[in-house]
C-alpha atoms as a PDB file:
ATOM      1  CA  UNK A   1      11.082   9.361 -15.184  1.00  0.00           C
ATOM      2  CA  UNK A   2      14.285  10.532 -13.285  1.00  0.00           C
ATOM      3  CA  UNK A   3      14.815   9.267 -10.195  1.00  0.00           C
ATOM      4  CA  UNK A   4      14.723  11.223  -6.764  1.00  0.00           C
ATOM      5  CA  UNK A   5      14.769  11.046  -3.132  1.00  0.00           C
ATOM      6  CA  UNK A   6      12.227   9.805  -1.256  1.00  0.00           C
ATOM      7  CA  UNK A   7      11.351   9.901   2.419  1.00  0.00           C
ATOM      8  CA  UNK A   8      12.885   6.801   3.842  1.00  0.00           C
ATOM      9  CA  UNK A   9      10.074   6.783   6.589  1.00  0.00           C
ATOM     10  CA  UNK A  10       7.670   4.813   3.546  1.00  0.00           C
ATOM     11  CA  UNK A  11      10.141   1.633   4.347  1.00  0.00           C
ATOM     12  CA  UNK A  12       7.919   0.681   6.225  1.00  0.00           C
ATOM     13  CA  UNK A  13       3.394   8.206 -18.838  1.00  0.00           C
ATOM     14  CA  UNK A  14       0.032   6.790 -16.604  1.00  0.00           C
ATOM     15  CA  UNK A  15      -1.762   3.602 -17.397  1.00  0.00           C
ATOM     16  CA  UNK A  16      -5.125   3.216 -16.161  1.00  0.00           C
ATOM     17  CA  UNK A  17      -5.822   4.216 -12.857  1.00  0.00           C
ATOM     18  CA  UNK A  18      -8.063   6.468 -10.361  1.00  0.00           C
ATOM     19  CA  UNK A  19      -7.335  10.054 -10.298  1.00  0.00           C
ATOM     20  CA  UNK A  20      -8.770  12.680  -7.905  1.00  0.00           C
ATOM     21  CA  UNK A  21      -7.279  14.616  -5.307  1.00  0.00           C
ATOM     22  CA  UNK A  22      -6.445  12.721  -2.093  1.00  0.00           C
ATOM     23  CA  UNK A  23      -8.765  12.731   0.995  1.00  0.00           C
ATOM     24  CA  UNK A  24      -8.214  15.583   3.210  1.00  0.00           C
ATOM     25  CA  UNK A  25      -5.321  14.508   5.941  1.00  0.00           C
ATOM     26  CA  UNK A  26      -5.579  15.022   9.234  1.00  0.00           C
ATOM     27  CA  UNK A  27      -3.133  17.542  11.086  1.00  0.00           C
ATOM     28  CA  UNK A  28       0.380  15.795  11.181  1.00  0.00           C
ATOM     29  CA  UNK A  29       0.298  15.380  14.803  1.00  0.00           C
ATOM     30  CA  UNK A  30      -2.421  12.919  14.674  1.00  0.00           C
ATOM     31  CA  UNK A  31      -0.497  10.347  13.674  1.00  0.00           C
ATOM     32  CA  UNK A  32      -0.101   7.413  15.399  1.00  0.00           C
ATOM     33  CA  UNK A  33       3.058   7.133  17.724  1.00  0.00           C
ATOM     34  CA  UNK A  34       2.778   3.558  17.210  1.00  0.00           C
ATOM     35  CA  UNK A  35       4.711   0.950  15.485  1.00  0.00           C
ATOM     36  CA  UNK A  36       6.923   2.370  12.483  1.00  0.00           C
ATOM     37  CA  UNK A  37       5.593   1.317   8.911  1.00  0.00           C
ATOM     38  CA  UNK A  38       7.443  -1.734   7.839  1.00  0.00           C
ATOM     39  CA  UNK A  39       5.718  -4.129   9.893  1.00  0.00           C
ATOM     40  CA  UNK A  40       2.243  -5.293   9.142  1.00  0.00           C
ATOM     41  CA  UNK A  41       2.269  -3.536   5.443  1.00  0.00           C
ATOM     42  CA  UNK A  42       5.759  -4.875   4.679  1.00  0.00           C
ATOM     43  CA  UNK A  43       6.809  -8.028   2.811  1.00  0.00           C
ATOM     44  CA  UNK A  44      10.228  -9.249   2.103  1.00  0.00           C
ATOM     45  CA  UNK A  45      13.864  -9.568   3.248  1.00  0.00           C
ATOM     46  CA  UNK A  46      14.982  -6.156   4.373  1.00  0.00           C
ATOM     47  CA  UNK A  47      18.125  -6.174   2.736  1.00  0.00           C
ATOM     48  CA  UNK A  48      16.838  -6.763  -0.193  1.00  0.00           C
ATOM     49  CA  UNK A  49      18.185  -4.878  -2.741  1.00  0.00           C
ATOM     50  CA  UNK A  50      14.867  -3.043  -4.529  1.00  0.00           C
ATOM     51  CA  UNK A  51      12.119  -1.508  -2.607  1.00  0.00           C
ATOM     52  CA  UNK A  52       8.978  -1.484  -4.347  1.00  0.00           C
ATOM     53  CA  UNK A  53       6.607   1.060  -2.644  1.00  0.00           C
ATOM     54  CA  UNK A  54       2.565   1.104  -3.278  1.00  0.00           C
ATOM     55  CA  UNK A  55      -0.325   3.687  -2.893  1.00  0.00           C
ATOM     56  CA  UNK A  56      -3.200   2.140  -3.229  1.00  0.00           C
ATOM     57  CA  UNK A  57      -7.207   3.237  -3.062  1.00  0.00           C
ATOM     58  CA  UNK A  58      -9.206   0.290  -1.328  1.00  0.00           C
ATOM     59  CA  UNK A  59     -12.571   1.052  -3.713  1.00  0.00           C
ATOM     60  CA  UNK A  60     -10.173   1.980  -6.913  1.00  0.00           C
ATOM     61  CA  UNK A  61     -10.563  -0.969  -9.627  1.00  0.00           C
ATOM     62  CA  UNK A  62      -7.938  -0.263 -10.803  1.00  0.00           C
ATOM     63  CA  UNK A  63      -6.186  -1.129  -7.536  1.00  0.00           C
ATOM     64  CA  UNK A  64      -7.913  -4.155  -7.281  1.00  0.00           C
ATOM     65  CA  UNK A  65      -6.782  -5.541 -10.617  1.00  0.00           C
ATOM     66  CA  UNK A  66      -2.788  -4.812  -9.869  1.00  0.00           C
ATOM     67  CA  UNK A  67      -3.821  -6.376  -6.329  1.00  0.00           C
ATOM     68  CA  UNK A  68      -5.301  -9.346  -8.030  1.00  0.00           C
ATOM     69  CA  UNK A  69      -3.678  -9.887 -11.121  1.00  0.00           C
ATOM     70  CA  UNK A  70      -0.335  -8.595 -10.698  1.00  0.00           C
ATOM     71  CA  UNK A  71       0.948  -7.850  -7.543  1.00  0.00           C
ATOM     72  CA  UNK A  72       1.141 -11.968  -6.613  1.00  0.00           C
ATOM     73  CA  UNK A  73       3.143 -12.635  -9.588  1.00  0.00           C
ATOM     74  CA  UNK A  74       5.490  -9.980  -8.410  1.00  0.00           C
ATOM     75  CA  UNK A  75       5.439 -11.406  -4.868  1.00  0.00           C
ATOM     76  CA  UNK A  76       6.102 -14.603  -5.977  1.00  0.00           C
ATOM     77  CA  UNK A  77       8.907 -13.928  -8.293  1.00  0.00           C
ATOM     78  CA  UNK A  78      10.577 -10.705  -6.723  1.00  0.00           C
ATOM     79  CA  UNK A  79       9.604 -10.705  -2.599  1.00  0.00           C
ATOM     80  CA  UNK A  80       9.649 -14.480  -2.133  1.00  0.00           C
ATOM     81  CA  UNK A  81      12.968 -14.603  -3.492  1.00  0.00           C
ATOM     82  CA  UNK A  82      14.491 -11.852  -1.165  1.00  0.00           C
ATOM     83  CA  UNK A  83      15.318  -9.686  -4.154  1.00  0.00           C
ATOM     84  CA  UNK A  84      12.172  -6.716  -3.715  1.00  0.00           C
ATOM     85  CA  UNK A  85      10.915  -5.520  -0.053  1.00  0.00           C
ATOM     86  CA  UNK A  86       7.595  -4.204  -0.679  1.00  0.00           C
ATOM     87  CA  UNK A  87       5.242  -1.768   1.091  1.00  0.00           C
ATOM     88  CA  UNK A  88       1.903  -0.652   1.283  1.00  0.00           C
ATOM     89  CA  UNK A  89       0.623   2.277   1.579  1.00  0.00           C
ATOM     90  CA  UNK A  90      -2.723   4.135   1.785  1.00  0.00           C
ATOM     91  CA  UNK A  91      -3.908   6.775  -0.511  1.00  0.00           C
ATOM     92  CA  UNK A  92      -7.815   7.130  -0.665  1.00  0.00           C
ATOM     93  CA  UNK A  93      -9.197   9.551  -3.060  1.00  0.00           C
ATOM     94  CA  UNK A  94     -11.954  12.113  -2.274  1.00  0.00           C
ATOM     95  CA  UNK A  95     -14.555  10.420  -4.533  1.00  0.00           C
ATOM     96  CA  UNK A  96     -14.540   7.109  -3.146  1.00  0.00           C
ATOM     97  CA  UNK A  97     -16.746   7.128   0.183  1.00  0.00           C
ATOM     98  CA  UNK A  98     -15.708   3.894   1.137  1.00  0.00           C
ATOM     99  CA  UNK A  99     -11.944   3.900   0.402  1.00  0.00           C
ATOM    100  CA  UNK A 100     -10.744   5.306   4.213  1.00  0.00           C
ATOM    101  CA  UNK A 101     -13.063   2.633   6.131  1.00  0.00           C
ATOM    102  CA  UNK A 102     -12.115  -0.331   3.811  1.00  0.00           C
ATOM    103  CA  UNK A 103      -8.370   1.200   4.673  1.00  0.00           C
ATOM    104  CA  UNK A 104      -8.530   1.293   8.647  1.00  0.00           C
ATOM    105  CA  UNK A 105     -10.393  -2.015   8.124  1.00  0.00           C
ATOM    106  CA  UNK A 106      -7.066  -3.705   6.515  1.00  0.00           C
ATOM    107  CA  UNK A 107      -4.623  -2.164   9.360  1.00  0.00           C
ATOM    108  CA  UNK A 108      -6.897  -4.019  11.268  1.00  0.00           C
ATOM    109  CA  UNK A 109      -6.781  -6.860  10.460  1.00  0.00           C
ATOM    110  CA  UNK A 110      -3.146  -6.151  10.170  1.00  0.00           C
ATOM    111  CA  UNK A 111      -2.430  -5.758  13.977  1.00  0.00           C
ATOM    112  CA  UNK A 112      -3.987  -9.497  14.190  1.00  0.00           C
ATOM    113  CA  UNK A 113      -1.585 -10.832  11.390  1.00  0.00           C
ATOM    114  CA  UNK A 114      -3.441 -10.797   8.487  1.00  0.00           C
ATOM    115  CA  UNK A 115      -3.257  -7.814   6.530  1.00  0.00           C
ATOM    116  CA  UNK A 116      -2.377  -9.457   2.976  1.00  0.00           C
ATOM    117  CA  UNK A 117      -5.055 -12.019   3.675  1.00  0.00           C
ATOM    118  CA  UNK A 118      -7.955  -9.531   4.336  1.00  0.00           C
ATOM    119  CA  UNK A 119      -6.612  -6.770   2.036  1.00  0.00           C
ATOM    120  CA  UNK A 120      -6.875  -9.620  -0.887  1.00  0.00           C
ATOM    121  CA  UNK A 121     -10.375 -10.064  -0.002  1.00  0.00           C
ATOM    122  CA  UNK A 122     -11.518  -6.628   0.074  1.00  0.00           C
ATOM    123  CA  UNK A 123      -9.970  -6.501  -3.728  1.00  0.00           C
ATOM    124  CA  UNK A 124     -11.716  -9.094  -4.232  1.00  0.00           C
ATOM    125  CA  UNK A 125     -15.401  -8.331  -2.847  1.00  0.00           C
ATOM    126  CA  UNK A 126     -14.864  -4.391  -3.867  1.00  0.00           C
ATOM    127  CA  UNK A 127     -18.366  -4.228  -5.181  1.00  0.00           C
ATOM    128  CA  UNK A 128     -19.226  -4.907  -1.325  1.00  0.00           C
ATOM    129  CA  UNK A 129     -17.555  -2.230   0.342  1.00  0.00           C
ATOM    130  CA  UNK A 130     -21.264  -0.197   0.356  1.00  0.00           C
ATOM    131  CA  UNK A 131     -22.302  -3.120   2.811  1.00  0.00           C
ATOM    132  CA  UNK A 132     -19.432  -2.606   4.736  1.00  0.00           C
ATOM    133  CA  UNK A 133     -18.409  -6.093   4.914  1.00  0.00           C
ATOM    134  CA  UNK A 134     -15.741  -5.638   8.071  1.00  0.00           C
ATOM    135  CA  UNK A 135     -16.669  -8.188  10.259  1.00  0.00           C
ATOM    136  CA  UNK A 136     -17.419 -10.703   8.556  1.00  0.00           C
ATOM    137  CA  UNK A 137     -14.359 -10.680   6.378  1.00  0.00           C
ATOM    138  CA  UNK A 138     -13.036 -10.411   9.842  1.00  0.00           C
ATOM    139  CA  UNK A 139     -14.766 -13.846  10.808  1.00  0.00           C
ATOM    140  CA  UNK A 140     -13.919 -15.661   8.015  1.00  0.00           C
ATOM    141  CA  UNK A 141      -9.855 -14.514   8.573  1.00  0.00           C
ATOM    142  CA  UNK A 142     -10.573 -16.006  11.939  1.00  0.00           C
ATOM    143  CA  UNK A 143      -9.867 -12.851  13.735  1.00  0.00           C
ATOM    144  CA  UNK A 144     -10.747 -11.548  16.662  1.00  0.00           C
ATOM    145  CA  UNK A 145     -13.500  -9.761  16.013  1.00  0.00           C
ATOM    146  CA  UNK A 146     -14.249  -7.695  19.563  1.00  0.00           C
ATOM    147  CA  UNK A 147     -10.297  -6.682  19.051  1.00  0.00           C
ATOM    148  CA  UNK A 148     -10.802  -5.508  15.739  1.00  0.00           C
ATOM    149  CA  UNK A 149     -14.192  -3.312  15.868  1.00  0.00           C
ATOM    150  CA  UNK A 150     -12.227  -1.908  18.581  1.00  0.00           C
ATOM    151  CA  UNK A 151      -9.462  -1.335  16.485  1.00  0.00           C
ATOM    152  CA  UNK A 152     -11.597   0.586  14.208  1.00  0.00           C
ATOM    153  CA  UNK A 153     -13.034   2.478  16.088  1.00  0.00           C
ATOM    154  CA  UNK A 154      -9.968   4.167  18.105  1.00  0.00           C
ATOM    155  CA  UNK A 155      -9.492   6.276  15.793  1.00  0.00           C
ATOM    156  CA  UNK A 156      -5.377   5.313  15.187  1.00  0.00           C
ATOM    157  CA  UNK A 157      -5.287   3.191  12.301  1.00  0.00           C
ATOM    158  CA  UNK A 158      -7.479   5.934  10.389  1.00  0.00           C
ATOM    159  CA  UNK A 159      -4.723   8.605  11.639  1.00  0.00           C
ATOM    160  CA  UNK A 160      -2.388   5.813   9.897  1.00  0.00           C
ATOM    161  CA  UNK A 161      -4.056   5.648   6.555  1.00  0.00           C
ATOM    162  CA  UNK A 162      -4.304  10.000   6.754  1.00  0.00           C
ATOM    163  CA  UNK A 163      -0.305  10.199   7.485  1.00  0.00           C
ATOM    164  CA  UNK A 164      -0.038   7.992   4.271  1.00  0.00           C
ATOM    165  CA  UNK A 165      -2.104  10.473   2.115  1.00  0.00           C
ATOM    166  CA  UNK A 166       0.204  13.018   3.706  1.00  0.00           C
ATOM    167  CA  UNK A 167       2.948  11.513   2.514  1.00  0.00           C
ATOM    168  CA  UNK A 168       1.505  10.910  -0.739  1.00  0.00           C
ATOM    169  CA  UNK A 169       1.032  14.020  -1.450  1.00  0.00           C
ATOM    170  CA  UNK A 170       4.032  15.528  -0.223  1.00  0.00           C
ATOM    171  CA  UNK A 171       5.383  13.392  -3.419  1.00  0.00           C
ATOM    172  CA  UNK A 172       3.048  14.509  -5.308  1.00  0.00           C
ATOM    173  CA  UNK A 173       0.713  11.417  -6.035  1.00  0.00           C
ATOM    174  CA  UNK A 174      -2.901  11.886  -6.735  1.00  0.00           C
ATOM    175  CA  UNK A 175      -3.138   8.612  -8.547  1.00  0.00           C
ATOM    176  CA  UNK A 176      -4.050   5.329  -7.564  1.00  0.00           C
ATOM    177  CA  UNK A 177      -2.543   2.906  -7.920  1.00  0.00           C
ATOM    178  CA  UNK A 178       1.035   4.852  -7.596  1.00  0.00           C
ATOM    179  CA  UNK A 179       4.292   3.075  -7.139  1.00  0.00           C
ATOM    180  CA  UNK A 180       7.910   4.338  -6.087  1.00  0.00           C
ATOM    181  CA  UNK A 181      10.597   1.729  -7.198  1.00  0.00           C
ATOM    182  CA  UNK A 182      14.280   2.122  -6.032  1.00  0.00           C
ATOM    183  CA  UNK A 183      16.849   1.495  -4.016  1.00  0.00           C
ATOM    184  CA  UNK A 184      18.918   2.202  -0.601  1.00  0.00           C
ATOM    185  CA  UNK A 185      22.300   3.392  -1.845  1.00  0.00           C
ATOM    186  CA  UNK A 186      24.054   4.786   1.565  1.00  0.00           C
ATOM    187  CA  UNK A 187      21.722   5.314   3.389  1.00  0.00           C
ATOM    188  CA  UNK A 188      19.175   7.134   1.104  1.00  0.00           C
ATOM    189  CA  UNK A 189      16.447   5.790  -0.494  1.00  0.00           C
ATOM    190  CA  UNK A 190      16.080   7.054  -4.787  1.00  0.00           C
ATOM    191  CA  UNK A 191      13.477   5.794  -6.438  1.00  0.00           C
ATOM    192  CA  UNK A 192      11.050   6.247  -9.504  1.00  0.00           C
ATOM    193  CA  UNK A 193       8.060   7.435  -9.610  1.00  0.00           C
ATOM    194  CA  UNK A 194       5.000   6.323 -11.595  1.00  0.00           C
ATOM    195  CA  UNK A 195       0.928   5.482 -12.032  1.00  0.00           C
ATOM    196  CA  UNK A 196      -0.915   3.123 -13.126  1.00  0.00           C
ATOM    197  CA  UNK A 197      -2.114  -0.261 -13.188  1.00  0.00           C
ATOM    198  CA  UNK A 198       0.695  -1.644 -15.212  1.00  0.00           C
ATOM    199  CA  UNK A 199       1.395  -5.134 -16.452  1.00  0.00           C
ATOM    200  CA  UNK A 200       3.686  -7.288 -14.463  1.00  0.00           C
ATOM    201  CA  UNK A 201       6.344  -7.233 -17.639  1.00  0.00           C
ATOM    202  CA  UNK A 202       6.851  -3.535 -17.157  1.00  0.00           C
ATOM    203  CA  UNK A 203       7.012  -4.163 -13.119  1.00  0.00           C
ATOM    204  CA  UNK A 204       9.788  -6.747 -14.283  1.00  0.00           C
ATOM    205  CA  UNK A 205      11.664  -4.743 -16.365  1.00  0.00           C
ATOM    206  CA  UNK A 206      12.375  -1.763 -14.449  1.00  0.00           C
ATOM    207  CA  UNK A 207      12.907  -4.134 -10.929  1.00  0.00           C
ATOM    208  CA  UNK A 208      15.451  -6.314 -13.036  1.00  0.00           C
ATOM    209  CA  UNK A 209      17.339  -3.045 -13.960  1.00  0.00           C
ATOM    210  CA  UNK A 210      17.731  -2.493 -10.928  1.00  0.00           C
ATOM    211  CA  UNK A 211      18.833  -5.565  -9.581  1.00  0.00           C
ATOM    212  CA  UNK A 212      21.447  -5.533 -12.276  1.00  0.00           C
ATOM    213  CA  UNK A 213      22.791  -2.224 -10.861  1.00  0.00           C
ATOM    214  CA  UNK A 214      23.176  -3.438  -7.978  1.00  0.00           C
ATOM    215  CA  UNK A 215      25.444  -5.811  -8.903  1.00  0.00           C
END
């Protein structure tokens, strides 16, 4: 697929995947004035020369297995080494009730540290999310768990995870999981767009041709 612009405000042929059309977003001014994506939901060096960019469903399986499977191959490999900066981002479809309170559950966490830590384990105990297994995921992180059911229940980290869908689908993503890969070339961010839980090779191929236009 051809490469094209893409907001730079994420910095911060489908394979298998979920497909539906996006929760409904809140009104753009509801989101949070907070602190700019690229924090909590950001790994890697941020010069590094490819940005790998994910939308992700918290209750899609197909998520889970690129969470699980893939994604710590490529964050050993790519993100580790300082060559790939990589985001995550929220896009919970319509048919999965528990996608946006698994979502604001991860910020969470993510305002106490441990984002990566208690997004793995929601991957990993999907089949749980009807139990709504927040705090004690929460307690077993070791978080603070008075700070975090307040947290969720402000009402800003689920403005967060609606400004993502936003985004999402100004891009026109309806698929989960969906990745943008690129790079920063002067100041503007191109990258290619795709779906699907693909295998790590194909991940690898596309970031190494990358890397070897950049020099």
């Amino acid at each position: 697929m051809r490469r094209k612009p893409f907001p730079t405000l994420v910095l911060i042929a489908a394979t298998a995947g979920c497909t539906s059309a996006p929760v409904t977003p809140s009104a753009p001014g509801t989101a949070p004035a907070g602190a700019p994506a690229g924090e909590f939901n950001v790994l890697g060096t941020e010069g590094a020369p490819v940005t790998v960019i994910e939308f992700t469903d918290m209750q899609c399986p197909y998520c889970a297995r690129y969470a699980l499977q893939t994604f710590p191959q490529i964050r050993r490999n790519y993100v580790d080494t300082g060559k790939v900066r990589y985001a995550a981002r929220d896009l919970p479809l319509s048919f999965h009730a528990f996608a946006v309170p698994a979502a604001v559950a991860a910020r969470c966490a993510g305002e106490q540290g441990q984002f990566w830590e208690y997004r793995e384990r929601l991957f990993a105990q999907q089949d749980r999310l009807g139990t709504a297994p927040y705090d004690e995921l929460a307690r077993s992180l070791g978080l603070d768990v008075a700070r975090f059911d307040a947290c969720r229940k402000n009402g800003r980290a689920e403005a967060g995870v609606r400004s993502d869908a936003r985004l999402a689908q100004s891009q026109g993503l309806a698929s989960t999981p969906s990745f943008v890969v690129g790079r920063l070339v002067n100041g503007v961010f191109t990258g290619e767009t795709f779906t699907g839980a693909k295998s790590y090779a194909e991940f690898a191929a596309r970031i190494d041709a990358l890397l070897e236009e950049g020099g």
